[in-house]
N, C-alpha and C. Protein backbone atom coordinates (compact mmCIF):
# COMPACT_ATOMS: atom_id res chain seq x y z
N UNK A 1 -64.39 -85.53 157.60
CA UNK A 1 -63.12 -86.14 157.15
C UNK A 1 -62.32 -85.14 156.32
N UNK A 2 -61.58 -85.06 156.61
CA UNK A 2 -60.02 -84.05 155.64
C UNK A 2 -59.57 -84.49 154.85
N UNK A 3 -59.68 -83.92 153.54
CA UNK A 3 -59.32 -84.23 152.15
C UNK A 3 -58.53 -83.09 151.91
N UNK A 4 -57.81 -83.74 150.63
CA UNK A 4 -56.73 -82.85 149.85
C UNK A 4 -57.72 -81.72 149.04
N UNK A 5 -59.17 -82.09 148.92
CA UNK A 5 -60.02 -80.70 148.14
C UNK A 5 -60.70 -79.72 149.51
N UNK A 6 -60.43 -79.17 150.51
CA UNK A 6 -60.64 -78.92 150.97
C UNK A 6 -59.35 -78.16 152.17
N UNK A 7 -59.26 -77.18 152.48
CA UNK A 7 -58.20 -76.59 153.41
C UNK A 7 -58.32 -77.10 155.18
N UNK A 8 -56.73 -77.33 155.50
CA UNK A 8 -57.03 -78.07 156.93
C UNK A 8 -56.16 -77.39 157.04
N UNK A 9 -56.38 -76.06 157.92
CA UNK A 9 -54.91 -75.80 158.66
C UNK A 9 -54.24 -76.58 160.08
N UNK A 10 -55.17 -77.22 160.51
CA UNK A 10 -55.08 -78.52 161.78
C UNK A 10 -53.64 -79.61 161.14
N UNK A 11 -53.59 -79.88 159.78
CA UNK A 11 -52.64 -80.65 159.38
C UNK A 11 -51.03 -80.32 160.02
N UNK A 12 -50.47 -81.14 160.18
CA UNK A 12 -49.03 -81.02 160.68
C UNK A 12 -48.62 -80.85 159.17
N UNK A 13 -47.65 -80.11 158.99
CA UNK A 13 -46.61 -80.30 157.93
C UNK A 13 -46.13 -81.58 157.42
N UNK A 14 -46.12 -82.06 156.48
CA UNK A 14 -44.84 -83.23 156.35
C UNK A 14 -44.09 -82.74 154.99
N UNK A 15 -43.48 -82.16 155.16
CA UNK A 15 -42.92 -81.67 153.99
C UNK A 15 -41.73 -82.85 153.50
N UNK A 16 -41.91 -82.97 151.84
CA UNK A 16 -40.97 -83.97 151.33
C UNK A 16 -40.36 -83.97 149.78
N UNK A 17 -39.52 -84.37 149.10
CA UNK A 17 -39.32 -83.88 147.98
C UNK A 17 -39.51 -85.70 147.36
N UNK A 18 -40.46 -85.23 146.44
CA UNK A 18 -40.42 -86.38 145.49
C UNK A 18 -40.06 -86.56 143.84
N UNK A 19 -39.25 -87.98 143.28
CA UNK A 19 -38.83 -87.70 141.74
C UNK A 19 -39.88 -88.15 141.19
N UNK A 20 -39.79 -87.94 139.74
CA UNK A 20 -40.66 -88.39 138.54
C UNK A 20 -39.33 -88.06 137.47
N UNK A 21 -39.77 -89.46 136.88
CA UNK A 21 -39.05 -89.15 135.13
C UNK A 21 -40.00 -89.57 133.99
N UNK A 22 -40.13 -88.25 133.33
CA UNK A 22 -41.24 -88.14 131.66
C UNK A 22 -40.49 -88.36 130.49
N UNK A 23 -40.08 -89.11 129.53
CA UNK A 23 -40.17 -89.11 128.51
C UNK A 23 -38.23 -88.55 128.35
N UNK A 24 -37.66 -89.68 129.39
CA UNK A 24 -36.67 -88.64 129.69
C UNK A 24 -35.65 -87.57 130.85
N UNK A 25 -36.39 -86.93 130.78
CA UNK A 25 -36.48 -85.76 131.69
C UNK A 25 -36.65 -86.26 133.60
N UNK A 26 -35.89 -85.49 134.10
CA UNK A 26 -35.99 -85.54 135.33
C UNK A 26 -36.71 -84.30 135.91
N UNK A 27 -37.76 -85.14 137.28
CA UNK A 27 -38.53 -83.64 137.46
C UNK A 27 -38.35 -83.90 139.37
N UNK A 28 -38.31 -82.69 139.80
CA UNK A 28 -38.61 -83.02 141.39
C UNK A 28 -39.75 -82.16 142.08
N UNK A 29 -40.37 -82.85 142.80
CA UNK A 29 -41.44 -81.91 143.46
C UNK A 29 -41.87 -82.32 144.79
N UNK A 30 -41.76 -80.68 145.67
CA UNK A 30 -41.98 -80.57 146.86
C UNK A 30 -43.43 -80.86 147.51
N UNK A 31 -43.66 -81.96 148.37
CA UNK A 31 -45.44 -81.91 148.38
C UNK A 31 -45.30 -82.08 150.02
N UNK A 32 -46.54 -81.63 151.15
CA UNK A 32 -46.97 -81.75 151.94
C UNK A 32 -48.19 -82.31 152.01
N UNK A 33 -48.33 -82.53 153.61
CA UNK A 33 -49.47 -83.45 154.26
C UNK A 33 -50.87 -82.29 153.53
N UNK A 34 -51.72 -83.13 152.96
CA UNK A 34 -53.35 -82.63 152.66
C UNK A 34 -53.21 -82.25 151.01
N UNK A 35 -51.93 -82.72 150.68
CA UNK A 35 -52.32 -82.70 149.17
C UNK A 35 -51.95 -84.44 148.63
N UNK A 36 -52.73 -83.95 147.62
CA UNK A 36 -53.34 -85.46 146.93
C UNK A 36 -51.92 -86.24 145.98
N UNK A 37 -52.22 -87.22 146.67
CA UNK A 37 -50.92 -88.43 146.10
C UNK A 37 -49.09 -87.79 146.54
N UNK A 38 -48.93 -87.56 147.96
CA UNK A 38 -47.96 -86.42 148.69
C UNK A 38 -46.71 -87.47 148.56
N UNK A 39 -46.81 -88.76 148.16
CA UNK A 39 -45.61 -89.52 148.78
C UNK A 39 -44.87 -89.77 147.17
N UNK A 40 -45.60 -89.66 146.30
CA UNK A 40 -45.44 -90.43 144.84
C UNK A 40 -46.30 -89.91 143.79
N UNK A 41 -45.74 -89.50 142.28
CA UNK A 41 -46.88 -89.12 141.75
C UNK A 41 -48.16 -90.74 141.05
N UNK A 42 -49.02 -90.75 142.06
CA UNK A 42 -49.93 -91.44 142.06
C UNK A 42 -49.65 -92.22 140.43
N UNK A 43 -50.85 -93.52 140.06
CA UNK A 43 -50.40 -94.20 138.71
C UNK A 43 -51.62 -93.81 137.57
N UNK A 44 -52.52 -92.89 137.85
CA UNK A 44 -53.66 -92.10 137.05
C UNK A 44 -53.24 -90.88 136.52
N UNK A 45 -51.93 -90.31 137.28
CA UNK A 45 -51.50 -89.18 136.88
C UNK A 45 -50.71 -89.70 135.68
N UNK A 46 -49.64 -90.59 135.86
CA UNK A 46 -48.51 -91.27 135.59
C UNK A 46 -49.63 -91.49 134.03
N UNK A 47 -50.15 -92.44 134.07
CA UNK A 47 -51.11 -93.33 132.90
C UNK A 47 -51.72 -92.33 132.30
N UNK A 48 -52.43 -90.84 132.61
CA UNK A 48 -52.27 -90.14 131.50
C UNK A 48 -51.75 -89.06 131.13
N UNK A 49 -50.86 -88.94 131.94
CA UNK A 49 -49.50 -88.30 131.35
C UNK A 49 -48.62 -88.86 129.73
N UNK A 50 -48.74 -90.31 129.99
CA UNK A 50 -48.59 -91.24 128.98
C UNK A 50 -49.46 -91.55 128.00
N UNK A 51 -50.54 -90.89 127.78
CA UNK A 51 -51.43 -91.65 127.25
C UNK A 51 -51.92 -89.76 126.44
N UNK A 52 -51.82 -88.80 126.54
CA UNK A 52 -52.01 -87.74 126.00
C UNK A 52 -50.65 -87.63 124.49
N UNK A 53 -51.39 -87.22 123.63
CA UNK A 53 -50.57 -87.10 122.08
C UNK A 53 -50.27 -85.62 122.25
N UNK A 54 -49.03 -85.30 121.70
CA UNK A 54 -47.97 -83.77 121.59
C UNK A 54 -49.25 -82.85 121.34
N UNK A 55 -48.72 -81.82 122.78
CA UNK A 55 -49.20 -80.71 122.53
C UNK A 55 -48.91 -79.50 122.24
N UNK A 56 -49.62 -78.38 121.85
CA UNK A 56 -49.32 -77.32 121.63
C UNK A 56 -50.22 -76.01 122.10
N UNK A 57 -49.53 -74.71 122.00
CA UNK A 57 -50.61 -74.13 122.64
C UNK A 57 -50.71 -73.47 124.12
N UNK A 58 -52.11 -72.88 124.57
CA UNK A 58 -52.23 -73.54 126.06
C UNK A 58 -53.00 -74.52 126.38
N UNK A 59 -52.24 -74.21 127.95
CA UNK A 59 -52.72 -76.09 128.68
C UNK A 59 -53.78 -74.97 129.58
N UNK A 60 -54.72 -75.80 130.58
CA UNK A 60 -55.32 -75.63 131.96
C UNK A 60 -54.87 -77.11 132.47
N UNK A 61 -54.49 -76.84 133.58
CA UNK A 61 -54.21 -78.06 134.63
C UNK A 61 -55.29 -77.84 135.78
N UNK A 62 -56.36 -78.31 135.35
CA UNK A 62 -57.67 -78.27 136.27
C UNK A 62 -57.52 -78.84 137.85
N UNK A 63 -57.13 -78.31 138.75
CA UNK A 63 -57.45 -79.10 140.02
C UNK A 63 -55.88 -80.11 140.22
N UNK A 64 -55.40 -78.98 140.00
CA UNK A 64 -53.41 -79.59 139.54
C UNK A 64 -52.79 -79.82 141.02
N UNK A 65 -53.20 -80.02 142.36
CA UNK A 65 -52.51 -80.19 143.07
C UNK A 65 -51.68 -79.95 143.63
N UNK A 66 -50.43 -80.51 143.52
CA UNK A 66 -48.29 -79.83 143.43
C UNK A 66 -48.30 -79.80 142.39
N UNK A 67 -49.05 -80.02 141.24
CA UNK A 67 -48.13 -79.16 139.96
C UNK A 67 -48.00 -80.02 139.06
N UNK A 68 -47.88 -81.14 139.26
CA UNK A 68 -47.23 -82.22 138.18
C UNK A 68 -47.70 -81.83 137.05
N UNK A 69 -48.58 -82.54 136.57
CA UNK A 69 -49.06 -82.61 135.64
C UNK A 69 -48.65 -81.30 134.60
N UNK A 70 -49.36 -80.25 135.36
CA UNK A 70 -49.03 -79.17 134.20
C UNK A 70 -47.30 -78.84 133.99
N UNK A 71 -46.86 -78.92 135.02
CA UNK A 71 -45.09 -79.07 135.19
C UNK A 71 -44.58 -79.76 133.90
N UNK A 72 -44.57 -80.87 133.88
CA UNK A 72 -44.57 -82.10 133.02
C UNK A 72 -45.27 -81.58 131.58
N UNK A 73 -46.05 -81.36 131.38
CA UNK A 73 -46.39 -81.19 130.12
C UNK A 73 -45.93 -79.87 129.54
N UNK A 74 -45.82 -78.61 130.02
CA UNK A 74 -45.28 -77.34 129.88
C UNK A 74 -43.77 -77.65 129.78
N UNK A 75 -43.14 -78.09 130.22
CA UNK A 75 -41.70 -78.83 129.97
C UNK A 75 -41.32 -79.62 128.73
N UNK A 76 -42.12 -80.61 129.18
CA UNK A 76 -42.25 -81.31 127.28
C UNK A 76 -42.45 -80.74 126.30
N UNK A 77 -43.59 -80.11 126.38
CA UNK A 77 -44.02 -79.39 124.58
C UNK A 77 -43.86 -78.15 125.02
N UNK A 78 -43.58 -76.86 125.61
CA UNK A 78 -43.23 -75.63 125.40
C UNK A 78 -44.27 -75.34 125.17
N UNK A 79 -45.42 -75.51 126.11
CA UNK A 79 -46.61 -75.00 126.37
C UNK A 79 -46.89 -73.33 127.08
N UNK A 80 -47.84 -73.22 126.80
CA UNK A 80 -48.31 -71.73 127.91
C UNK A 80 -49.12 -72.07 129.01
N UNK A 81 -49.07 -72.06 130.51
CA UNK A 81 -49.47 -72.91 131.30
C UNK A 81 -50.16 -72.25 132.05
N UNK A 82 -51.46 -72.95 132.46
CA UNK A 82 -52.28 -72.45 133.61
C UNK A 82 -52.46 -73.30 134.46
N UNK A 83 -52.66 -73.17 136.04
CA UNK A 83 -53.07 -74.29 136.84
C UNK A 83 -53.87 -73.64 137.38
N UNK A 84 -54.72 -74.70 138.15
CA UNK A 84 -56.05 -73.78 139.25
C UNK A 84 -56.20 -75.13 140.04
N UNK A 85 -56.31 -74.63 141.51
CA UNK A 85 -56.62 -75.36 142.43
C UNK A 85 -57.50 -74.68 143.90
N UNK A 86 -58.12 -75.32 144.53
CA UNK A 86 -59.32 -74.40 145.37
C UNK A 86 -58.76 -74.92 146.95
N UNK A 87 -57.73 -75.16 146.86
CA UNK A 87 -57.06 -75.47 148.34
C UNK A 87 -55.51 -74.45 147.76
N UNK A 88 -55.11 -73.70 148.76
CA UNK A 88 -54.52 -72.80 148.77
C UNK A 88 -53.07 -73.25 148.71
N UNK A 89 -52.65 -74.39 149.55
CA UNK A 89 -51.54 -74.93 149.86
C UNK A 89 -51.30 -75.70 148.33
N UNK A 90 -52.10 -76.00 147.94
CA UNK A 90 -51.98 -76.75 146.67
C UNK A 90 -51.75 -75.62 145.50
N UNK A 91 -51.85 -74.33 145.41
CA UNK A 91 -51.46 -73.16 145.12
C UNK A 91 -50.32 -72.95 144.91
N UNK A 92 -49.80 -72.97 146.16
CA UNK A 92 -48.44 -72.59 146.90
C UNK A 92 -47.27 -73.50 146.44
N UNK A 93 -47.64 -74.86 147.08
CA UNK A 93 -46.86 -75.54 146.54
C UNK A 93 -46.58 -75.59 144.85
N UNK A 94 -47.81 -75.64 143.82
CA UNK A 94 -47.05 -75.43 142.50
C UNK A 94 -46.98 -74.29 142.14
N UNK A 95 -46.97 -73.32 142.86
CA UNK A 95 -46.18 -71.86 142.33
C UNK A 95 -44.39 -72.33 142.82
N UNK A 96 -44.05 -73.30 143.93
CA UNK A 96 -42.83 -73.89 144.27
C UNK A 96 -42.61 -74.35 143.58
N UNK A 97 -43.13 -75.17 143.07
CA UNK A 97 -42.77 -76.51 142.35
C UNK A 97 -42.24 -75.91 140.74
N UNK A 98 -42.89 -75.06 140.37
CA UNK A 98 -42.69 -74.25 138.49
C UNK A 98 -41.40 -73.88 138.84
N UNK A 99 -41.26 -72.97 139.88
CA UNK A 99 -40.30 -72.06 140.05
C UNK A 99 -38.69 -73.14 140.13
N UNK A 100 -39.16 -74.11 140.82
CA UNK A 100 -37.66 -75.27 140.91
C UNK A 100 -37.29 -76.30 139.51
N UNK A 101 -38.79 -76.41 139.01
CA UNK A 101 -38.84 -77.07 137.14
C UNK A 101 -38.18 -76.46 136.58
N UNK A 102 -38.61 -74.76 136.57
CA UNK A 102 -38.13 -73.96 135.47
C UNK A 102 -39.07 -73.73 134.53
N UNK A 103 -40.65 -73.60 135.06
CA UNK A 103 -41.71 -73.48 134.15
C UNK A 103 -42.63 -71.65 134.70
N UNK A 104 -42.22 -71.03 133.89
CA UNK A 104 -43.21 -70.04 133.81
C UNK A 104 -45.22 -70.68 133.83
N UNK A 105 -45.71 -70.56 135.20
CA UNK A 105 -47.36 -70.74 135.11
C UNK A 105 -47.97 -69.48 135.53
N UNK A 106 -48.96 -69.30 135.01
CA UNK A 106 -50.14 -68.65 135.97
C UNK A 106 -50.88 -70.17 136.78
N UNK A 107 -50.55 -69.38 138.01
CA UNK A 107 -51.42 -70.18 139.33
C UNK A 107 -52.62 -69.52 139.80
N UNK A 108 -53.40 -70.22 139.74
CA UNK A 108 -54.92 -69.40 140.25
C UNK A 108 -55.14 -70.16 141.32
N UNK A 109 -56.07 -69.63 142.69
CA UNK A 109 -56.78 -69.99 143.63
C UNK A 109 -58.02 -70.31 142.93
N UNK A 110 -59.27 -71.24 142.55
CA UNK A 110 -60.25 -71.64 142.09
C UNK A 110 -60.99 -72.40 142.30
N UNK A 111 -62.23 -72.30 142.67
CA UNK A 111 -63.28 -73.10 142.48
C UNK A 111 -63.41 -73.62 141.48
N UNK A 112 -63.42 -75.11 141.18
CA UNK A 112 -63.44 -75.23 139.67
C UNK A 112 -63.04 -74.05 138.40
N UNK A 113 -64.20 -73.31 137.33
CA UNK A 113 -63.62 -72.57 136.93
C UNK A 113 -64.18 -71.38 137.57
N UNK A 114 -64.07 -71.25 138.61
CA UNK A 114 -64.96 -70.20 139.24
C UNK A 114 -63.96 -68.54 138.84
N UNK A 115 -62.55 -68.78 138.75
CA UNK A 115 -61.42 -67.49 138.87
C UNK A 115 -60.91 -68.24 137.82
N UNK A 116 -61.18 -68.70 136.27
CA UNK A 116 -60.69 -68.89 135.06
C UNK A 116 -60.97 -68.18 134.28
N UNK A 117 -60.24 -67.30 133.54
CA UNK A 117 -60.31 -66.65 132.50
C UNK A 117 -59.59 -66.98 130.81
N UNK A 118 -60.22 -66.80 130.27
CA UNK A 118 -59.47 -67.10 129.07
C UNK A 118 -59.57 -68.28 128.46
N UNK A 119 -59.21 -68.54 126.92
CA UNK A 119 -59.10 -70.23 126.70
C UNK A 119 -58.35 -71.09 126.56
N UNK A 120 -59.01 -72.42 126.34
CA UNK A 120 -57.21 -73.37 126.28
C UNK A 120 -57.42 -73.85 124.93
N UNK A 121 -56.27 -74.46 124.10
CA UNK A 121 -56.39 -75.54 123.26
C UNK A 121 -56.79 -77.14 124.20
N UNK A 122 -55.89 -77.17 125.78
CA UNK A 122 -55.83 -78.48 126.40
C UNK A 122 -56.30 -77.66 127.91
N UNK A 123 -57.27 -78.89 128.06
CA UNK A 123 -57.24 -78.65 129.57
C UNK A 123 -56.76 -80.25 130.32
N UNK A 124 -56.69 -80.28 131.37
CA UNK A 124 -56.24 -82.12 131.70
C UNK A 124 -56.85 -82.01 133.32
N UNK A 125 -57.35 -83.26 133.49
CA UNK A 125 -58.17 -82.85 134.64
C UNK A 125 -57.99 -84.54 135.34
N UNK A 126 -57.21 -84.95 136.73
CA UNK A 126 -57.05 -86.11 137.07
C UNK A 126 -58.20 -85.56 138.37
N UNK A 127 -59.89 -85.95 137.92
CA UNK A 127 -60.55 -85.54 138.58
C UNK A 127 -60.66 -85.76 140.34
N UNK A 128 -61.16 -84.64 141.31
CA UNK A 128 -60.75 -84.56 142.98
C UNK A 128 -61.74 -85.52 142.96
N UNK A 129 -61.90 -86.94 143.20
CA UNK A 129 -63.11 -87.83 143.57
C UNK A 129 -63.48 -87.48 144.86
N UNK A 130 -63.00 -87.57 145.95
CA UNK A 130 -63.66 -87.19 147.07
C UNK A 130 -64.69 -86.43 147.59
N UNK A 131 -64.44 -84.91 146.56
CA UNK A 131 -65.34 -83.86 146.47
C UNK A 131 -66.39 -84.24 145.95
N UNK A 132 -66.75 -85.23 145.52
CA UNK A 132 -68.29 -85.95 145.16
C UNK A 132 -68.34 -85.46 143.32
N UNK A 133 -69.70 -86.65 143.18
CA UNK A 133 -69.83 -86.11 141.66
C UNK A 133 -70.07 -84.50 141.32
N UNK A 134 -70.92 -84.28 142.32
CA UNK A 134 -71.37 -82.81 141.70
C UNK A 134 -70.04 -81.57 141.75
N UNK A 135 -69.27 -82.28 141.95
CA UNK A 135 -67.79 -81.30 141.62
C UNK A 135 -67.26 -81.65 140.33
N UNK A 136 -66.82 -82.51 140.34
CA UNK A 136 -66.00 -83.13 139.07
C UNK A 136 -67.08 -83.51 137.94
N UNK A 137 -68.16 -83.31 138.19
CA UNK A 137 -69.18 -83.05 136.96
C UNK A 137 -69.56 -81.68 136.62
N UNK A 138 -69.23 -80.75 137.61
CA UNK A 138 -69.06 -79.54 137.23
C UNK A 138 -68.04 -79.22 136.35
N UNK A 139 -67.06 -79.90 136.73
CA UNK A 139 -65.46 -79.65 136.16
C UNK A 139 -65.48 -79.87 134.47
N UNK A 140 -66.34 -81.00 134.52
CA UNK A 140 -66.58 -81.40 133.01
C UNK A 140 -67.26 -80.74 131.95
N UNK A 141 -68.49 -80.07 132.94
CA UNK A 141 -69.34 -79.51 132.19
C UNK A 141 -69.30 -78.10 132.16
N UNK A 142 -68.47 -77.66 132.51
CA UNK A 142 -67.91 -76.16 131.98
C UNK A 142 -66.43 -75.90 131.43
N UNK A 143 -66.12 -77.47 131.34
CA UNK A 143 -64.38 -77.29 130.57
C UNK A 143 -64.86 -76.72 129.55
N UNK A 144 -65.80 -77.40 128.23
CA UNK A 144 -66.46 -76.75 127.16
C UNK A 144 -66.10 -75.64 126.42
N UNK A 145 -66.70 -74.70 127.93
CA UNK A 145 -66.88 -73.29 127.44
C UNK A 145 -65.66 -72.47 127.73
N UNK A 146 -64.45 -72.83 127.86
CA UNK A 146 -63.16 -72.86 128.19
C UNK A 146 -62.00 -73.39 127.12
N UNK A 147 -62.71 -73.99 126.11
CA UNK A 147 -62.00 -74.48 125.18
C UNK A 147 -62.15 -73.90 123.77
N UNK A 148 -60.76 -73.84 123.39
CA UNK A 148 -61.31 -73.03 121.88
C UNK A 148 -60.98 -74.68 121.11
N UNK A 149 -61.94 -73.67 119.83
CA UNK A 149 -63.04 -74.73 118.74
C UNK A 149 -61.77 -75.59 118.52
N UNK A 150 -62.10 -77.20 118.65
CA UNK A 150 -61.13 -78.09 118.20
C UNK A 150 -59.89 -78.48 119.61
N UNK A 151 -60.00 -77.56 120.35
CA UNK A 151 -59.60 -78.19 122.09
C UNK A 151 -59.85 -79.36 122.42
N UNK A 152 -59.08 -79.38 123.56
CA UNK A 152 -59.61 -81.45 123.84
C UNK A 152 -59.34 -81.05 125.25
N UNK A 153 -60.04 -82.09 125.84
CA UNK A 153 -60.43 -82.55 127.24
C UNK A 153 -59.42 -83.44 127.29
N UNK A 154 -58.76 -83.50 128.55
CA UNK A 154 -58.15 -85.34 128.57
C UNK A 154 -58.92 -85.39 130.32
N UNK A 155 -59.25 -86.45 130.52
CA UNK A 155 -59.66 -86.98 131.96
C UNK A 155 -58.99 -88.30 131.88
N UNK A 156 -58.40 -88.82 133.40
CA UNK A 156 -58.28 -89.82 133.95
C UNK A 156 -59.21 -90.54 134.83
N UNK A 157 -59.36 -91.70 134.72
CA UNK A 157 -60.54 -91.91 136.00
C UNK A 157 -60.45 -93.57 136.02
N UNK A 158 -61.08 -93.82 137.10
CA UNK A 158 -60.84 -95.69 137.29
C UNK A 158 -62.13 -96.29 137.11
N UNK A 159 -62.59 -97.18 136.91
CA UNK A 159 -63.59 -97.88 137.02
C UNK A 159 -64.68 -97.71 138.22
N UNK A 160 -63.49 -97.64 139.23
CA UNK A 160 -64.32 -98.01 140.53
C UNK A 160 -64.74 -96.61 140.87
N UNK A 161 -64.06 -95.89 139.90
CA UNK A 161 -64.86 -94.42 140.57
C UNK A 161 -65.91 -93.71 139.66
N UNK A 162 -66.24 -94.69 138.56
CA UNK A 162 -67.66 -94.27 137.85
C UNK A 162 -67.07 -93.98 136.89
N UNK A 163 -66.11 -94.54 136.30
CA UNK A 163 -65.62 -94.47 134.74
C UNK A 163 -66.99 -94.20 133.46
N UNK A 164 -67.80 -95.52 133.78
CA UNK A 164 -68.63 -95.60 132.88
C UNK A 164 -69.67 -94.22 133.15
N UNK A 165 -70.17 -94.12 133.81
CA UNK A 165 -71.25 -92.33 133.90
C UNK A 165 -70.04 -91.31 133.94
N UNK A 166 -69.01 -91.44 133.71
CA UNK A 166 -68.12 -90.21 133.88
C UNK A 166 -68.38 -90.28 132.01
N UNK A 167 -68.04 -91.22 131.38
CA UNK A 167 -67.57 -91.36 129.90
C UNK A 167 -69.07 -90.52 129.44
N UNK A 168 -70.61 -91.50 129.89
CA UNK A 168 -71.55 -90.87 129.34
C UNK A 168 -72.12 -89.35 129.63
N UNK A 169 -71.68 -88.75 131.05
CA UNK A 169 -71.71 -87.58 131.03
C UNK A 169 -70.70 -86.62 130.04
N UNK A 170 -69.55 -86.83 129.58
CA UNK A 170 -68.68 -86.74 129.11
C UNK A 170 -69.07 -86.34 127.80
N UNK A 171 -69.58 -87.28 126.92
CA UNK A 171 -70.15 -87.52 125.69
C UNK A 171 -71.53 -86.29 125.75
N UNK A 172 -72.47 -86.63 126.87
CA UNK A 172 -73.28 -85.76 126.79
C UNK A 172 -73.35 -83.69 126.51
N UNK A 173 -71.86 -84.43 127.44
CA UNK A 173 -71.39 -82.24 127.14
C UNK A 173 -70.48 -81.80 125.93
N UNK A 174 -69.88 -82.81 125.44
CA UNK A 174 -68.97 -82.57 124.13
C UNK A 174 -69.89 -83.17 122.93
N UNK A 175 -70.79 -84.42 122.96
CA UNK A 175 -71.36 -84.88 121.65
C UNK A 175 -70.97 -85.76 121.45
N UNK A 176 -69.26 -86.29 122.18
CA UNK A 176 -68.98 -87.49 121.49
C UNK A 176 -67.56 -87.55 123.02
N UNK A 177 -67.05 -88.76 122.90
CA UNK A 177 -66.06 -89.05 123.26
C UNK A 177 -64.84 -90.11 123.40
N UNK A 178 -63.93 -90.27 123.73
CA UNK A 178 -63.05 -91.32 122.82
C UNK A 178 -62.39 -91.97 123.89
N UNK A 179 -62.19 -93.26 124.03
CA UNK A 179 -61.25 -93.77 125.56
C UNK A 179 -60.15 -93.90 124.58
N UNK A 180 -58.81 -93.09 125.27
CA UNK A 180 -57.12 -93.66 124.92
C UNK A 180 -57.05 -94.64 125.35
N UNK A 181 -57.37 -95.22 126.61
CA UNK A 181 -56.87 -96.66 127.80
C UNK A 181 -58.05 -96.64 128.39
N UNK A 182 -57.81 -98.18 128.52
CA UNK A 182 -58.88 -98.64 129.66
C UNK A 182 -57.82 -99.90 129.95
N UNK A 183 -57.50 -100.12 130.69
CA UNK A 183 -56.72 -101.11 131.44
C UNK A 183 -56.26 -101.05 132.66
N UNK A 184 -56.73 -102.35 133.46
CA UNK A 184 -56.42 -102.56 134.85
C UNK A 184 -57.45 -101.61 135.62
N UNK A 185 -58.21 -100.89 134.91
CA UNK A 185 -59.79 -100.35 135.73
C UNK A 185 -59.52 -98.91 135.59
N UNK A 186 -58.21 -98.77 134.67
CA UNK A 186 -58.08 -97.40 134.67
C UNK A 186 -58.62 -97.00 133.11
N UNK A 187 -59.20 -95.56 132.88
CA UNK A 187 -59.63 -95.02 132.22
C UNK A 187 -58.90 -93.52 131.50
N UNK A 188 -58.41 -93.55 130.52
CA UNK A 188 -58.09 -92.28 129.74
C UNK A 188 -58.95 -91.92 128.69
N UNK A 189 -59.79 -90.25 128.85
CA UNK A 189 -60.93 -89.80 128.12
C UNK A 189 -60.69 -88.60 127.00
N UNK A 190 -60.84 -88.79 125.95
CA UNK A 190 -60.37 -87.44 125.16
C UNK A 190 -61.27 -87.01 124.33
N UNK A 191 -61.70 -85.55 124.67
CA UNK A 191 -62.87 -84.67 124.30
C UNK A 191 -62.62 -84.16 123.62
N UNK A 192 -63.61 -83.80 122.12
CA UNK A 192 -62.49 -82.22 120.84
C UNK A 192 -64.07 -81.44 121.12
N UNK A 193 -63.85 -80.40 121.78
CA UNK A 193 -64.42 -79.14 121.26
C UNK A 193 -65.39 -78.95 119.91
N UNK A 194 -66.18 -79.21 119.45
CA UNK A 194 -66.75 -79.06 117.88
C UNK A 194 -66.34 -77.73 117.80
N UNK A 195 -66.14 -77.29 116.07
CA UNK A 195 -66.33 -76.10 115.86
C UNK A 195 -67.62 -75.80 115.55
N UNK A 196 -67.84 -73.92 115.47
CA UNK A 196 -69.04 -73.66 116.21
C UNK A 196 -69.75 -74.09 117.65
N UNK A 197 -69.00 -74.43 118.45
CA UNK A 197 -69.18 -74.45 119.94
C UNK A 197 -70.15 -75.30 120.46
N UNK A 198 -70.30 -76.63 119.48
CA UNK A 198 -71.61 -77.43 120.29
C UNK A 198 -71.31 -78.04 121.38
N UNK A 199 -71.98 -77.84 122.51
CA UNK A 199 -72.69 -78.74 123.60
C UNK A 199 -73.87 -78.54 124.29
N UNK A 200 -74.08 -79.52 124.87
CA UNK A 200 -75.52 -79.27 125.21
C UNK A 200 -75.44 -78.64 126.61
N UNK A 201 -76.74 -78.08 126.88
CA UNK A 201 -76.57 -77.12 128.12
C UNK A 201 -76.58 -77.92 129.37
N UNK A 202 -75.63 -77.38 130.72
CA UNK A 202 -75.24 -78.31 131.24
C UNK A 202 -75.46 -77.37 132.80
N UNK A 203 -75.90 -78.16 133.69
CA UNK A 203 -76.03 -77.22 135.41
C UNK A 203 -74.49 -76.77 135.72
C-alpha cells in the first residue's frame, strides 16, 4: 500500500494550492498526490498548532510534509527553521512552499534524525502513523538528544492511534510529560528536556 512516508513515483500528479489562516495571518501551500493531508491542512496539525505557547529560538519540524507546520510557526515567532522529511517530494514541496511564505528553512532529506545535525530549543512532530510504531517511536526517542537543556517536544496524536503508550513512552524518554489537550480523541504532548541531559536509554 502507498503512503505519504514512503516514495511512489507511480503517483499521478495532482497538484493544488491550499489556504490556512494562523493567528491572523494568511498562508498558502502547494501540495500533491502522496503527501499527507494534500486537500486541507488536516485538524491534528491545526489543534497543535493552537495548542503550542510562543516560541523562540530554533524549531525542527520533524517529518513536516508541505511545510506547514514549520511555515506557520517560523512566521509567527521569527524562528530559525529546520524541516526534515524522508520522502523527497515532501522535500521539494516545502523548499516551495518557504520560498512562496517568505520563510528562510533548511530542508533536509531524512530518515527520522538520520541527516540531523545540530540542536533545537523546539522540535514539533504530527507523528507519520502509517510507518508503524517503530518509526514514530524512534522519532521520540532520539528527539532528546537533539534538544538543548530545557527544549520541549510538542507531539500531536489521537486516541485511536495509541495516544495512551505514545504519552507513556513519551514520559519514559524525557522523565515526565504534560498533555496541553485531550479532546474529541485528540491528544497534545509537551516534553522539557531536563538540564544535565536526563533520559533514559532508548533503541
Amino acid at each position: 500500500m502507498s503512503h505519504y512516508f514512503v516514495e511512489d513515483d507511480s503517483l499521478t500528479h495532482k497538484i493544488k494550492k491550499i489556504e490556512y489562516r494562523f493567528q491572523g495571518r494568511d498562508f498558502v501551500f502547494t501540495t500533491d498526490a502522496g503527501l499527507f493531508s494534500k486537500d486541507h491542512v488536516d485538524p491534528a496539525t491545526d489543534i497543535l498548532l493552537n495548542n503550542i505557547p510562543v516560541l523562540s529560538g530554533a524549531l525542527l519540524d520533524m517529518g513536516c510534509g508541505y511545510g506547514c507546520m514549520g511555515i506557520v510557526l517560523a512566521k509567527t515567532y521569527s524562528l530559525k527553521v529546520t524541516q526534515a522529511d524522508i520522502n523527497q517530494t515532501a522535500v521539494d514541496f516545502t523548499e516551495m512552499n518557504c520560498k512562496y511564505n517568505g520563510i528562510e528553512s533548511e530542508v533536509v532529506k531524512s530518515d527520522c534524525f538520520g541527516n540531523i545535525s545540530g540542536s533545537f530549543d523546539t522540535i514539533v512532530i504530527n507523528p507519520p502513523i502509517h510507518a508503524g510504531k517503530a518509526v514514530t517511536y524512534k522519532m521520540y526517542g532520539d528527539s532528546v538528544d537533539y534538544l538543548n537543556d530545557g527544549g520541549k517536544l510538542y507531539v500531536v496524536t489521537l486516541k485511536k492511534h495509541g495516544a495512551e503508550s505514545t504519552y507513556r513512552k513519551l514520559e519514559s524518554v524525557f522523565g515526565e510529560c504534560d498533555t496541553l489537550y485531550k479532546k474529541k480523541g485528540y491528544y497534545v504532548f509537551e516534553c522539557t528536556k531536563q538540564g544535565g541531559g536526563y533520559h533514559l536509554s532508548h533503541p
